[in-house]
C-alpha atoms as a PDB file:
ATOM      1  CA  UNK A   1      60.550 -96.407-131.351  1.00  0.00           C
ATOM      2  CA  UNK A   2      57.487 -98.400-130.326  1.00  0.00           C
ATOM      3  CA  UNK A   3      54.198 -96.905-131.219  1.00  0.00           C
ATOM      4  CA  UNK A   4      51.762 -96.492-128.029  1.00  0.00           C
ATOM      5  CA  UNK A   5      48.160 -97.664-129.128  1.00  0.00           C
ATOM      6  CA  UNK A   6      46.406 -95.230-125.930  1.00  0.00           C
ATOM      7  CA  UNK A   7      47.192 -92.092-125.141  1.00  0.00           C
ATOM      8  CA  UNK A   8      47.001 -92.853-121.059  1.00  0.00           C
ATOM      9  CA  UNK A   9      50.507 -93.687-119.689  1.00  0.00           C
ATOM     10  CA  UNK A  10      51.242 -95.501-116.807  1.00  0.00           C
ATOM     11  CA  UNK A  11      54.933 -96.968-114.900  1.00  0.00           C
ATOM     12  CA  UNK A  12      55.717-100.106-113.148  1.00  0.00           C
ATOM     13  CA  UNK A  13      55.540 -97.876-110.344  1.00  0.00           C
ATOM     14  CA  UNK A  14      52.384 -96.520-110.332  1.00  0.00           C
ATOM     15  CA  UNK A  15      50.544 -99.913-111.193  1.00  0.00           C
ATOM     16  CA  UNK A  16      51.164-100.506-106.840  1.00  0.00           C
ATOM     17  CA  UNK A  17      48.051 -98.708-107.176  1.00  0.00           C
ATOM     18  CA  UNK A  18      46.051 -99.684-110.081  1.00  0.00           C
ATOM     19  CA  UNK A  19      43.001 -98.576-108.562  1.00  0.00           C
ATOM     20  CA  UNK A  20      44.399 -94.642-109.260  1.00  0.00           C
ATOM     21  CA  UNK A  21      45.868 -95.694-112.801  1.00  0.00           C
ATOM     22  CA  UNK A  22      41.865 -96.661-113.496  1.00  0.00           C
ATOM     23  CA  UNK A  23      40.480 -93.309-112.261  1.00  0.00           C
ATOM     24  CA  UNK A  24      43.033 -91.489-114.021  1.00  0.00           C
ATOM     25  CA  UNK A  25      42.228 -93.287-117.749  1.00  0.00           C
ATOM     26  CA  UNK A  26      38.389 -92.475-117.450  1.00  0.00           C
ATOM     27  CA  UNK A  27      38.559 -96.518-117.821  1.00  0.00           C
ATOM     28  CA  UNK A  28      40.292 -96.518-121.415  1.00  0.00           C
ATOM     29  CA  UNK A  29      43.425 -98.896-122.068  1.00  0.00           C
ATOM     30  CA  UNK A  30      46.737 -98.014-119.810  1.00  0.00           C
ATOM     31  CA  UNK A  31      50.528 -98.577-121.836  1.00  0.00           C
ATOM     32  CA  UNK A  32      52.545 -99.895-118.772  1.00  0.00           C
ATOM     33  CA  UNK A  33      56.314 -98.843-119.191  1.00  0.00           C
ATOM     34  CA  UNK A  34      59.227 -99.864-117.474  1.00  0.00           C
ATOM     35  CA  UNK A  35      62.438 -97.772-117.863  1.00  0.00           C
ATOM     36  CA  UNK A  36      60.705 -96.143-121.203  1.00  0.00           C
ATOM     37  CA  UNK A  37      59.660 -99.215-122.682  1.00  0.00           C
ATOM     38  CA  UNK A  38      56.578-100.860-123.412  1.00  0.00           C
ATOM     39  CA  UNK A  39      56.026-103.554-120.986  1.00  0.00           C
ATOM     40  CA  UNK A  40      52.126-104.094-121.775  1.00  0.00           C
ATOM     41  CA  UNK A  41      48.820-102.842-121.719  1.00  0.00           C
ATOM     42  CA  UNK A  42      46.289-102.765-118.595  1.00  0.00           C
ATOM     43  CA  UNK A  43      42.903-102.578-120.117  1.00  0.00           C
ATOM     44  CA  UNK A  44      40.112-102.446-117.813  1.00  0.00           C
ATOM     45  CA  UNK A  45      36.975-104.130-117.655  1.00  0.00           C
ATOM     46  CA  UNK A  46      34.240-102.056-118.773  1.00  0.00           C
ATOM     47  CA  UNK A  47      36.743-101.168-122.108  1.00  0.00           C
ATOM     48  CA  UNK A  48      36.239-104.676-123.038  1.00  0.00           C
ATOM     49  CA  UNK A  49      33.172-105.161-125.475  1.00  0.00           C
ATOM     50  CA  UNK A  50      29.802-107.671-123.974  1.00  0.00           C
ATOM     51  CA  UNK A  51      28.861-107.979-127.038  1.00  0.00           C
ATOM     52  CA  UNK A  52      28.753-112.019-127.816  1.00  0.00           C
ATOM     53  CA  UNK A  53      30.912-112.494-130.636  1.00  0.00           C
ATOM     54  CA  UNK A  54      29.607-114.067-134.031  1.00  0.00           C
ATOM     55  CA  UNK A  55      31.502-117.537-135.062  1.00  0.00           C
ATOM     56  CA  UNK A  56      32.417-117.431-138.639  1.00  0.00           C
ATOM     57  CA  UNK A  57      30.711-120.457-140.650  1.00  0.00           C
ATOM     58  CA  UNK A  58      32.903-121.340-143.612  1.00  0.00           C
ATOM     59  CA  UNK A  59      29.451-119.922-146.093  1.00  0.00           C
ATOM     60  CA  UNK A  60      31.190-116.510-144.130  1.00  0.00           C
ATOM     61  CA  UNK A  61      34.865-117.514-144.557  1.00  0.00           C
ATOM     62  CA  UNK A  62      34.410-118.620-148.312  1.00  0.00           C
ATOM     63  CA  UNK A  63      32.452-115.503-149.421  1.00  0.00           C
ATOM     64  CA  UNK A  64      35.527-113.289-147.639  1.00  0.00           C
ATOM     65  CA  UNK A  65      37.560-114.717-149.810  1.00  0.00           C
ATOM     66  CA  UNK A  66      35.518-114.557-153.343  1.00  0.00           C
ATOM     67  CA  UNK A  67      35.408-110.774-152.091  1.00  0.00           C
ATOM     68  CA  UNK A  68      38.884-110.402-151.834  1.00  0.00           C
ATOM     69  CA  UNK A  69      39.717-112.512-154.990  1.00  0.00           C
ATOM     70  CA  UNK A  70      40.769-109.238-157.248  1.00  0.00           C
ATOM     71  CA  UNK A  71      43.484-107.778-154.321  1.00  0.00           C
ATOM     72  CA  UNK A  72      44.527-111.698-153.399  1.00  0.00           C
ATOM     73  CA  UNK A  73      45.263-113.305-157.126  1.00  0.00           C
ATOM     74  CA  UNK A  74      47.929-111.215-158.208  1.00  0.00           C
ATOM     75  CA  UNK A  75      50.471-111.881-155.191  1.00  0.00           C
ATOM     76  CA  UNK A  76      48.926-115.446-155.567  1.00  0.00           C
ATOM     77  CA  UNK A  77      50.184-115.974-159.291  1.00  0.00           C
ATOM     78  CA  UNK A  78      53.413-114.524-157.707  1.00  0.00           C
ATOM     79  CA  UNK A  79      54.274-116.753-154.951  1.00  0.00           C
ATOM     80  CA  UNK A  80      52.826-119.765-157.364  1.00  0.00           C
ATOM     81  CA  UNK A  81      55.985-121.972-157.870  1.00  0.00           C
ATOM     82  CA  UNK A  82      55.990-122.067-161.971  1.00  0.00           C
END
């Protein structure tokens, strides 16, 4: 069983007129299925964040990972070939 990640639902069939599918979401994310499977996801434009998105220097990447050092080591020291 495939979990849907929106609660608007749309067929194959009804994206001949994805103008309607639109009006019907209130402009959230659409699952498209075909036959009662997930075939995709229509996700219209103004759902998609402007926002310019931040590049991660590796100062950024580096102080992730001393953050994450306590959860990380332990499966570390596992997978470690000894």
């Amino acid at each position: 069983m495939t979990t849907l990640l929106t609660r608007n639902i749309a067929t194959m069939t009804e994206m001949r007129e994805p103008h309607k599918v639109l009006k019907r979401s209130g402009g959230e994310p659409v699952a498209i299925l075909r036959n009662s499977a997930l075939v995709g996801y229509f996700v219209p434009a103004d759902a998609v964040s402007t926002q310019q998105r931040r590049v991660a220097t590796i100062v950024d990447v580096m102080e992730g990972l001393a953050s994450r050092r306590e959860i990380t080591q332990p499966v570390l020291d596992y997978l470690q070939d000894k």
